[in-house]
Protein backbone atom coordinates (compact mmCIF):
# COMPACT_ATOMS: atom_id res chain seq x y z
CA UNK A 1 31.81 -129.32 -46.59
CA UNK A 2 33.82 -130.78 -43.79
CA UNK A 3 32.86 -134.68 -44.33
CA UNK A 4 33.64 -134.26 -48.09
CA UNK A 5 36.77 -132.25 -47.36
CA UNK A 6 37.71 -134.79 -44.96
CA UNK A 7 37.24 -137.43 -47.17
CA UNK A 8 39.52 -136.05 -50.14
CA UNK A 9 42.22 -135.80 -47.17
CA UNK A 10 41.73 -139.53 -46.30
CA UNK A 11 41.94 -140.78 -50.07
CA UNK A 12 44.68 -138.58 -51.29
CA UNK A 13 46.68 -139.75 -48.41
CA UNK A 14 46.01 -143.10 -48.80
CA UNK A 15 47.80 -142.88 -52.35
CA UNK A 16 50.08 -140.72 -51.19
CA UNK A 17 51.35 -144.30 -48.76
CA UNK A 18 50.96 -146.87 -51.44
CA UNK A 19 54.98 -147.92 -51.23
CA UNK A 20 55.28 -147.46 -48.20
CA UNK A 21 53.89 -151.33 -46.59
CA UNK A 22 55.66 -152.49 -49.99
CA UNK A 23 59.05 -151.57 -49.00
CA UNK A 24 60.30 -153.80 -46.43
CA UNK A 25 58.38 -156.62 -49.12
CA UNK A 26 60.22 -155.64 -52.16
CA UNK A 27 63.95 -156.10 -49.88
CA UNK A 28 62.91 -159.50 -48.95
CA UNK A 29 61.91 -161.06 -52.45
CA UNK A 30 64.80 -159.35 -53.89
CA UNK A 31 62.50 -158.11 -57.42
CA UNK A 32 63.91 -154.93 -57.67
CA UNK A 33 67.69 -156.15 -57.05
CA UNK A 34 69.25 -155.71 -53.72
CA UNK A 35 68.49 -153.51 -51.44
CA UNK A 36 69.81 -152.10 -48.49
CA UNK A 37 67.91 -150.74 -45.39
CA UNK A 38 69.07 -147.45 -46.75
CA UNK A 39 67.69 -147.82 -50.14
CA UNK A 40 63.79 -148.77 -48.25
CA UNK A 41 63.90 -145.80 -46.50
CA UNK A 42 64.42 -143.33 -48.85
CA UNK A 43 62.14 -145.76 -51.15
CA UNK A 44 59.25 -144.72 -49.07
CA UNK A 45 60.63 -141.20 -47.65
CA UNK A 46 60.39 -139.58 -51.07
CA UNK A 47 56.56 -139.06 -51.80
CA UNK A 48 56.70 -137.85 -48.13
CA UNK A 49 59.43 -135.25 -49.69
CA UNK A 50 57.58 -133.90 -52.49
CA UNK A 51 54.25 -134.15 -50.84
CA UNK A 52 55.64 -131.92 -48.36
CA UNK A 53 57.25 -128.79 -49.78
CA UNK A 54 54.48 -128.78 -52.31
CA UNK A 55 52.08 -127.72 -49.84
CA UNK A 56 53.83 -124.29 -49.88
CA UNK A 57 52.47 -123.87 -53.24
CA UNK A 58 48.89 -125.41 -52.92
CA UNK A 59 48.62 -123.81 -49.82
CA UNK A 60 49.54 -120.61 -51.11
CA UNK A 61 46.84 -121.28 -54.55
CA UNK A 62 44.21 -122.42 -51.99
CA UNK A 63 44.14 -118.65 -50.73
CA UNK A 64 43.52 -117.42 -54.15
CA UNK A 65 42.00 -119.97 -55.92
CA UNK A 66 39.89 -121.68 -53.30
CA UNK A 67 39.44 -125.42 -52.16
CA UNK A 68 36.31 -126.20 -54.40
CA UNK A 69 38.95 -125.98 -57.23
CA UNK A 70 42.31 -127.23 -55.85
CA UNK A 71 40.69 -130.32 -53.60
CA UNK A 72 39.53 -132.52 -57.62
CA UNK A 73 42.43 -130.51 -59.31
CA UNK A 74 44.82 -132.30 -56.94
CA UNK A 75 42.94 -135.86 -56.62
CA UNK A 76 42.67 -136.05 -60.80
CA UNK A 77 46.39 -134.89 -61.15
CA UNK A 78 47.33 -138.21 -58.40
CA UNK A 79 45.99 -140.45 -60.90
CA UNK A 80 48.56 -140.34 -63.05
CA UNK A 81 51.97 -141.53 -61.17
CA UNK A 82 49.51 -144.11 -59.72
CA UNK A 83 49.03 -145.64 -62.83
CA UNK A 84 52.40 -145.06 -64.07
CA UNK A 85 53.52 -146.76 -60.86
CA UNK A 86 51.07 -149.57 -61.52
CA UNK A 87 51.98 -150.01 -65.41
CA UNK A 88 55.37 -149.31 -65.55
CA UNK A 89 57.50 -149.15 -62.21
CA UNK A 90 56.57 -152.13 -60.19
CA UNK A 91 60.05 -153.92 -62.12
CA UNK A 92 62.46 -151.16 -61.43
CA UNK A 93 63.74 -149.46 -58.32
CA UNK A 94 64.95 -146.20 -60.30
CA UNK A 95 61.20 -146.26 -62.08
CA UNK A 96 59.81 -146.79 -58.75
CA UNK A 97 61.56 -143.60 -57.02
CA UNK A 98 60.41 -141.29 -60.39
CA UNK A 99 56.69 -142.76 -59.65
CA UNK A 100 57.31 -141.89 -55.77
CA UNK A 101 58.35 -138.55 -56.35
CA UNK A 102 55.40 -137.43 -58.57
CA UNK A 103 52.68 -139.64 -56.23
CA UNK A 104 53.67 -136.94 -53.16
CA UNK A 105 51.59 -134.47 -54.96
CA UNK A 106 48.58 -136.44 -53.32
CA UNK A 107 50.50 -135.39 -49.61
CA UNK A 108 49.90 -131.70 -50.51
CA UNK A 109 46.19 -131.25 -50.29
CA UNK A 110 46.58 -130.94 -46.35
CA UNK A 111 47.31 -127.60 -47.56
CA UNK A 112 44.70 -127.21 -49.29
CA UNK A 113 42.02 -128.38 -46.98
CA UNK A 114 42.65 -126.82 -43.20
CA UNK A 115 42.23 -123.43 -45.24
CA UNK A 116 38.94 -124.52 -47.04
CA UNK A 117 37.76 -125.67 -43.58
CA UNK A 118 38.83 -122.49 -41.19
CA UNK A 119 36.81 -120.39 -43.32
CA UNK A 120 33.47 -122.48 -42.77
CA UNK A 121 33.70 -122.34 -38.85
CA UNK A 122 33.89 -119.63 -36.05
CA UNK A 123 37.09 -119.56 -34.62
CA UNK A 124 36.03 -120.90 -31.02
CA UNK A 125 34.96 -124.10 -33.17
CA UNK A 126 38.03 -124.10 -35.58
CA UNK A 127 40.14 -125.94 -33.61
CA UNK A 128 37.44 -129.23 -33.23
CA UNK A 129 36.83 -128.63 -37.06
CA UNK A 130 40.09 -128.87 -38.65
CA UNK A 131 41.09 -131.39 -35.91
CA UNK A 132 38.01 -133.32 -37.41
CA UNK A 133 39.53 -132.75 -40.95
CA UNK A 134 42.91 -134.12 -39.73
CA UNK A 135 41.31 -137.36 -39.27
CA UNK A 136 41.50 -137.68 -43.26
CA UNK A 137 45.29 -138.68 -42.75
CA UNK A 138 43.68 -142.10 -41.50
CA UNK A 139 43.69 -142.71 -45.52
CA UNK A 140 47.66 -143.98 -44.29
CA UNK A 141 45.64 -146.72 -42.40
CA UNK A 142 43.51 -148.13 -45.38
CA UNK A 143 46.88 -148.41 -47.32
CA UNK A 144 48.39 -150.36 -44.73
CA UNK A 145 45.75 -152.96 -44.09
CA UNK A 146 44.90 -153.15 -48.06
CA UNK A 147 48.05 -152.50 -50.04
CA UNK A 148 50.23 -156.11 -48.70
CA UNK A 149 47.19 -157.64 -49.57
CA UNK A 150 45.89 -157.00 -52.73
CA UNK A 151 49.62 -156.57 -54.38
CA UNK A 152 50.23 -160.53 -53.23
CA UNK A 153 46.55 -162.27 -53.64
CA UNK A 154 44.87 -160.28 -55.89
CA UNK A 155 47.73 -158.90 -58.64
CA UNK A 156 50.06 -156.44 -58.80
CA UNK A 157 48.69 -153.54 -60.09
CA UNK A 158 45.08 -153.89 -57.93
CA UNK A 159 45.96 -151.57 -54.80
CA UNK A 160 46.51 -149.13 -57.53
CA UNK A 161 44.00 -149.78 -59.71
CA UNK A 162 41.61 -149.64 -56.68
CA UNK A 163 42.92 -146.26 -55.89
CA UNK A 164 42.95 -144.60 -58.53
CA UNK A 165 39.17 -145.44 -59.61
CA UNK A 166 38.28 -143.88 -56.14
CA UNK A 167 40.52 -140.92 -56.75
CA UNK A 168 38.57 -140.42 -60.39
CA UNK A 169 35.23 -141.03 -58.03
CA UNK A 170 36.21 -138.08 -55.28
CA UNK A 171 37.35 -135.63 -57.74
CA UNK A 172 34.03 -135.92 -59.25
CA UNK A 173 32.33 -135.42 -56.02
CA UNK A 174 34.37 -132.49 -55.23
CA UNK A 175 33.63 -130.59 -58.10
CA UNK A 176 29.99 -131.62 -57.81
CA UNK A 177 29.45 -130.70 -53.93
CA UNK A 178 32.69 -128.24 -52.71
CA UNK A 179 31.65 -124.68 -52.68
CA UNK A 180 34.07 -122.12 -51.00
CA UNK A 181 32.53 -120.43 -47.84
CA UNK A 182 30.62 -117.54 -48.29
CA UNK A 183 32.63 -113.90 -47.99
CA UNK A 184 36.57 -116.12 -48.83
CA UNK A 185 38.71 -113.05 -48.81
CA UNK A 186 40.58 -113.43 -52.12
CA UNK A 187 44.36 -111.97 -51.74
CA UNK A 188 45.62 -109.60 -54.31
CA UNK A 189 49.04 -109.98 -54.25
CA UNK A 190 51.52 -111.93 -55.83
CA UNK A 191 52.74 -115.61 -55.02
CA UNK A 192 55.95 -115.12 -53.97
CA UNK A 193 54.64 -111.22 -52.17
CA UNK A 194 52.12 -113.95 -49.99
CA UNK A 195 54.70 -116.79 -49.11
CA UNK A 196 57.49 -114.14 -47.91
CA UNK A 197 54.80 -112.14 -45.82
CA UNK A 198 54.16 -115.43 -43.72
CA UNK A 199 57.29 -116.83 -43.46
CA UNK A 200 58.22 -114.10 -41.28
CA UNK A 201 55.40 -114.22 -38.89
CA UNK A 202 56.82 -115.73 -35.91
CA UNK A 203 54.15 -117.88 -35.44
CA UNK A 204 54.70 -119.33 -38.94
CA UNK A 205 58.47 -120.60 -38.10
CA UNK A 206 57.47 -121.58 -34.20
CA UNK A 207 53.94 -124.33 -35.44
CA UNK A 208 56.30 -125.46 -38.13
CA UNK A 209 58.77 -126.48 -35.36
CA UNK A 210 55.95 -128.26 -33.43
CA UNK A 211 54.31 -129.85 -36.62
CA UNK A 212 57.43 -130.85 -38.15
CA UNK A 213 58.00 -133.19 -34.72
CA UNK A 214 54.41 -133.84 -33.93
CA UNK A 215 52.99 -134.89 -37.41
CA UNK A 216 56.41 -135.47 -38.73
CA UNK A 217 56.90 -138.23 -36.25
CA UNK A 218 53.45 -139.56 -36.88
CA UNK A 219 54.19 -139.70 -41.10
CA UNK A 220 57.40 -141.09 -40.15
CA UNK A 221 56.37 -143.81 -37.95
CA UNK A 222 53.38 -144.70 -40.64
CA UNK A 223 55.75 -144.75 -43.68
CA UNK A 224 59.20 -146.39 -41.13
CA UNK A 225 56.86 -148.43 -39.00
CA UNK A 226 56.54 -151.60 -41.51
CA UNK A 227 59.95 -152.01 -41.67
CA UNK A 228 61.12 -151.18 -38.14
CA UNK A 229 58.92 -153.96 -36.91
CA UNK A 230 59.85 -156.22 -39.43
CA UNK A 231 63.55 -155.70 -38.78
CA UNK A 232 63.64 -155.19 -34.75
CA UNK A 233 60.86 -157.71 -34.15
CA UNK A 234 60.91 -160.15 -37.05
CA UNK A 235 57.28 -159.58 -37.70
CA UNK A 236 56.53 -160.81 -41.49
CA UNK A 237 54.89 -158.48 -44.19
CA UNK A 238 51.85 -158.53 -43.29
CA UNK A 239 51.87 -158.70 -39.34
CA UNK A 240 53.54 -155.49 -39.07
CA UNK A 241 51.19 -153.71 -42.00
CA UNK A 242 48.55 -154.49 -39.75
CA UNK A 243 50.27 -153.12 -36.26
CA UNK A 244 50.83 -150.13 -37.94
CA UNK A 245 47.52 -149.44 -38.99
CA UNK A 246 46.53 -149.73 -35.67
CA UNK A 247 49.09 -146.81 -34.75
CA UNK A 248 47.84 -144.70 -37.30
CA UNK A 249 44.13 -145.30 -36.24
CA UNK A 250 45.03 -144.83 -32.66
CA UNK A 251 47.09 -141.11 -34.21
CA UNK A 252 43.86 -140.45 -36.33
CA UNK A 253 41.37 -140.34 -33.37
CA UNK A 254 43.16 -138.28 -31.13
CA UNK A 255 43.61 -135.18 -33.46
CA UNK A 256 40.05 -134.50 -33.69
CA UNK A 257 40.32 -135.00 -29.55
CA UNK A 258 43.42 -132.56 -29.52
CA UNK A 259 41.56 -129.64 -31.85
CA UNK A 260 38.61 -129.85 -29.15
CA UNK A 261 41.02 -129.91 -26.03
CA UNK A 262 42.57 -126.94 -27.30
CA UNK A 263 39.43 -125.04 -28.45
CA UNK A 264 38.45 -125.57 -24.41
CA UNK A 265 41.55 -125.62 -22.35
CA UNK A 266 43.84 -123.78 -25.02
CA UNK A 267 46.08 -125.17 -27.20
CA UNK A 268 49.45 -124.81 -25.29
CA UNK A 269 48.40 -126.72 -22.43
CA UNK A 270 47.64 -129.43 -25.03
CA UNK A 271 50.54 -129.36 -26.81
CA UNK A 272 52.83 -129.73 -23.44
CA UNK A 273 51.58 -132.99 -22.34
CA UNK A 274 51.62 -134.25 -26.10
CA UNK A 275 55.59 -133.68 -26.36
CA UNK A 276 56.12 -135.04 -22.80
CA UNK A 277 54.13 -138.15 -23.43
CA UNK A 278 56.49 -138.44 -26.90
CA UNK A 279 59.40 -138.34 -24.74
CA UNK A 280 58.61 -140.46 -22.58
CA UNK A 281 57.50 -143.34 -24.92
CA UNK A 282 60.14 -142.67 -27.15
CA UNK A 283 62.66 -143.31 -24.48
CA UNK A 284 61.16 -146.24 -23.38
CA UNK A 285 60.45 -148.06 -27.04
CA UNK A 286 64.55 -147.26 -27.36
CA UNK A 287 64.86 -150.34 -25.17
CA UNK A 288 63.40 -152.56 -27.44
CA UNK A 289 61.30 -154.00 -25.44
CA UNK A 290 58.74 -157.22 -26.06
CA UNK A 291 55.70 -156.00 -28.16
CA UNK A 292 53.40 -157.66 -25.69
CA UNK A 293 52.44 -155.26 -22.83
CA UNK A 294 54.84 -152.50 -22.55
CA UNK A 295 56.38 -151.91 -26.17
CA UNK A 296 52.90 -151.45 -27.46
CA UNK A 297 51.98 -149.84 -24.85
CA UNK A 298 54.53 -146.87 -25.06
CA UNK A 299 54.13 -147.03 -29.15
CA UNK A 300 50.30 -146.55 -28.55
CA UNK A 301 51.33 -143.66 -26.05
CA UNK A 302 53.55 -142.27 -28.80
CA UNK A 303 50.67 -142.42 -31.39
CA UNK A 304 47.97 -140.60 -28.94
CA UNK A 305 50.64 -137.72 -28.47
CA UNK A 306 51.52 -137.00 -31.93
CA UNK A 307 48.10 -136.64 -33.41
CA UNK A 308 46.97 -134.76 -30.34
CA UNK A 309 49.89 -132.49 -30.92
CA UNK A 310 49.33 -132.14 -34.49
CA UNK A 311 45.58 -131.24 -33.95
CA UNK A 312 46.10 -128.61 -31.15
CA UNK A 313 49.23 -127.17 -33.53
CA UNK A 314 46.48 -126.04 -36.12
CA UNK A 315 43.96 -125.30 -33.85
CA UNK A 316 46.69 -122.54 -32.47
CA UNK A 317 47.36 -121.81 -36.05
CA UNK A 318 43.45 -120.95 -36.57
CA UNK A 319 43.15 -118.62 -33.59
CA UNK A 320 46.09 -116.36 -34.31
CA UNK A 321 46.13 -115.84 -37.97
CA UNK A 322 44.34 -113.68 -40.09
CA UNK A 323 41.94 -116.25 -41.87
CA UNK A 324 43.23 -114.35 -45.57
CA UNK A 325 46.67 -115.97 -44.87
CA UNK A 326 45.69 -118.92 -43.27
CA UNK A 327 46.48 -121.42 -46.46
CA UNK A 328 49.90 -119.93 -46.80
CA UNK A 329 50.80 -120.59 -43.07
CA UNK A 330 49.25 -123.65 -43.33
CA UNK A 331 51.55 -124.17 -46.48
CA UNK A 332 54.55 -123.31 -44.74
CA UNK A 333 53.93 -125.28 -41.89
CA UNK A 334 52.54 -128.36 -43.48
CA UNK A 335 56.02 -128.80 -45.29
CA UNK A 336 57.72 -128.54 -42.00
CA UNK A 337 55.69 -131.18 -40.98
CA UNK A 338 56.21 -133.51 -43.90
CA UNK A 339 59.77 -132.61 -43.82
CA UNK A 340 59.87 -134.08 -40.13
CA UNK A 341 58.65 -137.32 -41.71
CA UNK A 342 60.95 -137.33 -44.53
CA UNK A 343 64.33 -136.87 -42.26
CA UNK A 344 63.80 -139.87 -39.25
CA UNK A 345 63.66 -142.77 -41.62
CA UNK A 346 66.91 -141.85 -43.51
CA UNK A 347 67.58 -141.31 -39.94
CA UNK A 348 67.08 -144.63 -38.91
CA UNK A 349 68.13 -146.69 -42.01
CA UNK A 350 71.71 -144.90 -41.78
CA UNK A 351 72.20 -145.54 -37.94
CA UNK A 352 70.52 -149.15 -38.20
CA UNK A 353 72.74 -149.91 -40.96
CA UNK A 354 75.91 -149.22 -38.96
CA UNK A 355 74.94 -150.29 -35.58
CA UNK A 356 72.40 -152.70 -35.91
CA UNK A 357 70.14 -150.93 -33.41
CA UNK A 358 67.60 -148.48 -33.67
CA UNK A 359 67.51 -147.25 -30.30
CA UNK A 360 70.16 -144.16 -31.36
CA UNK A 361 67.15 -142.82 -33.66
CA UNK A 362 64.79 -143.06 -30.75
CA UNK A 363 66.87 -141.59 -28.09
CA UNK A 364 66.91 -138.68 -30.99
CA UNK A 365 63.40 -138.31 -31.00
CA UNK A 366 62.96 -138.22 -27.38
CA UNK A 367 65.76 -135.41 -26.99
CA UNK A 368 63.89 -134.02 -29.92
CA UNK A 369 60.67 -133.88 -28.03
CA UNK A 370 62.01 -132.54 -24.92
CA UNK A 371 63.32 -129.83 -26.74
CA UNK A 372 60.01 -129.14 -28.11
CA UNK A 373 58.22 -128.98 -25.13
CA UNK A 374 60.62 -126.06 -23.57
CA UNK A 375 59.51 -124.58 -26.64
CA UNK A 376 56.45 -124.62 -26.43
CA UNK A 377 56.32 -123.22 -22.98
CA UNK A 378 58.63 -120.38 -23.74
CA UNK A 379 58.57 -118.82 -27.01
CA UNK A 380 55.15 -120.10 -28.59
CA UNK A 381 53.39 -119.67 -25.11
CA UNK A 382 54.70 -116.28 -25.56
CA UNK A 383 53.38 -115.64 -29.08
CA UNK A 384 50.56 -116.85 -28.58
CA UNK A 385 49.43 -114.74 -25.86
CA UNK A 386 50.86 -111.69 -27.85
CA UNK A 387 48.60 -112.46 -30.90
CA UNK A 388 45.70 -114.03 -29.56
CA UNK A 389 42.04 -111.81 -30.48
CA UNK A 390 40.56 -110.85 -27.03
């Protein structure tokens, strides 16, 4: 259940990042008209958008209607602004944003899956286990290394194409092989009832601070990343495609890594060093430094942090909520987190576009960070003690 889970979460994200490597490509051959930084950001910000507050609703369905339903419900539904983006947008930026907005359904099956997989595992194991799951946002990674490629040697349409036979292929497998774990408490109670119950547990609004920074800078920096390179480092297309795969991979790993930390050393231990270390690569990438040596070096710090932050944020999630009303938190928390991605590269197109400098936006995310961590210690250290099972 958890490979097969996993791998729905690794090929609905990787269509949920098709635009994204195209962006900074589309600005430079000018086919869609001119466009400004501004108009590439939100370009590739918008699946992360919809994606995002959607998972309050499939988060909220995968309580009642469980994941062996919602996981090929969601993949089959992707299909179709793939195509449509394959067939009919790839000529127009306005087409191109209607295509975005309805491919960031794919983003919402996080939702659906940490849910699916709390309820196979113990809950000294559910940290490693939906840290394992996490993984699945790798999918990111395959886009960047593939899409460049295949739109510019192969045709046009192909990345899409690809991905949407392999969509058609999982959904199929998921309604052959998902079953929902044995004894899945069903709720009773309305929608709406569910999502306003957990939005006021505290723990709810606290993870969806520390996931909308820790995974929101990680979705950010996989969707931004392309064009920040590009821009800041004159890196062509492809070059910086491939250097941002390799920040996603390095993101990827360590979430499994910060799910098991936290299922032996506790999560808020784990989730302190993973907002210091953002700081204090964050403030050191604002100097723009030489990719070679440092500058990757505090990028590949960054990366490490953020998905070991974003794996011990569920894994605290896990322990301290009633498994009943774990898709709903994980709902509400999951948009936070996509919302954190959607915000820095507007972020960074707006103050890049008037200063000709990125390091404002990543002074931002270091104060943003530091921030964080005195949260963390405080108020979520706090709750978590409070709510903890002994």
């Amino acid at each position: 259940m958890l490979v097969v889970a996993t791998l729905g979460f690794a090929v609905n994200f990787w269509a949920w990042a098709l635009i994204s490597p195209l962006g900074p490509m589309f600005r430079d051959t000018g086919s869609l008209g001119e466009l400004s930084e501004s108009d590439v950001a939100l370009l590739v910000a918008v699946p992360v958008l919809v994606g995002s507050l959607g998972r309050i609703v499939a988060g909220a369905l995968t309580d009642r209607h469980g994941g062996r339903l919602m996981f090929p419900v969601i993949s089959a539904v992707t299909i179709v602004p793939v195509l449509f983006i394959a067939f009919v947008a790839l000529d127009s930026y306005a087409l191109l944003l209607v295509g975005g907005f309805f491919l960031g359904i794919a983003g919402t099956v996080f939702a659906v899956g940490v849910p699916f997989v709390n309820a196979w595992f113990p809950p000294e194991r559910r940290g490693l286990a939906i840290g394992v799951f996490g993984a699945g946002m790798g999918g990111t990674a395959i886009s960047a290394l593939t899409t460049v490629t295949l739109f510019t040697e192969v045709g046009r349409q192909a990345p899409f194409l690809i991905t949407a036979v392999v969509l058609a292929a999982y959904a199929v497998l998921a309604w052959l092989v998902l079953r929902d774990a044995p004894g899945r408490v069903v709720p009773t109670t309305s929608l709406i009832s569910r999502l306003n119950a957990n939005a006021r547990l505290p723990i709810t609004w606290q993870a969806s601070v520390l996931y909308a920074v820790a995974f929101g800078g990680y979705v950010a920096f996989s969707v931004y990343l392309p064009a920040y390179l590009k821009t800041a480092h004159d890196l062509t297309a492809a070059d910086a495609a491939n250097r941002m795969a390799g920040f996603v991979v390095v993101a990827v790993l360590m979430r499994p890594v910060g799910g098991w930390l936290s299922d032996k050393f506790g999560a808020i231990p784990v989730l302190a060093f993973s907002y210091g270390a953002i700081v204090v690569g964050a403030a050191v990438s604002a100097g723009t430094l030489p990719l070679e040596g440092v500058g990757t070096a505090a990028f590949l710090l960054m990366a490490a942090a953020l998905g070991c932050g974003s794996g011990a944020t569920f894994a605290l999630i896990a322990k301290v909520t009633d498994p009943s009303r774990v898709g709903g938190v994980t709902g509400l928390v999951g948009a936070a987190g996509g919302l954190g991605g959607f915000v820095p590269p507007l972020v960074m197109g707006f103050v890049y576009g008037r200063t000709e400098s990125y390091a404002i936006g990543l002074w931002l995310l270091a104060a943003t960070a530091a921030l964080t961590l005195a949260l963390t210690l405080t108020i979520v250290r706090r709750t978590a003690l409070e709510q903890e099972p002994r």
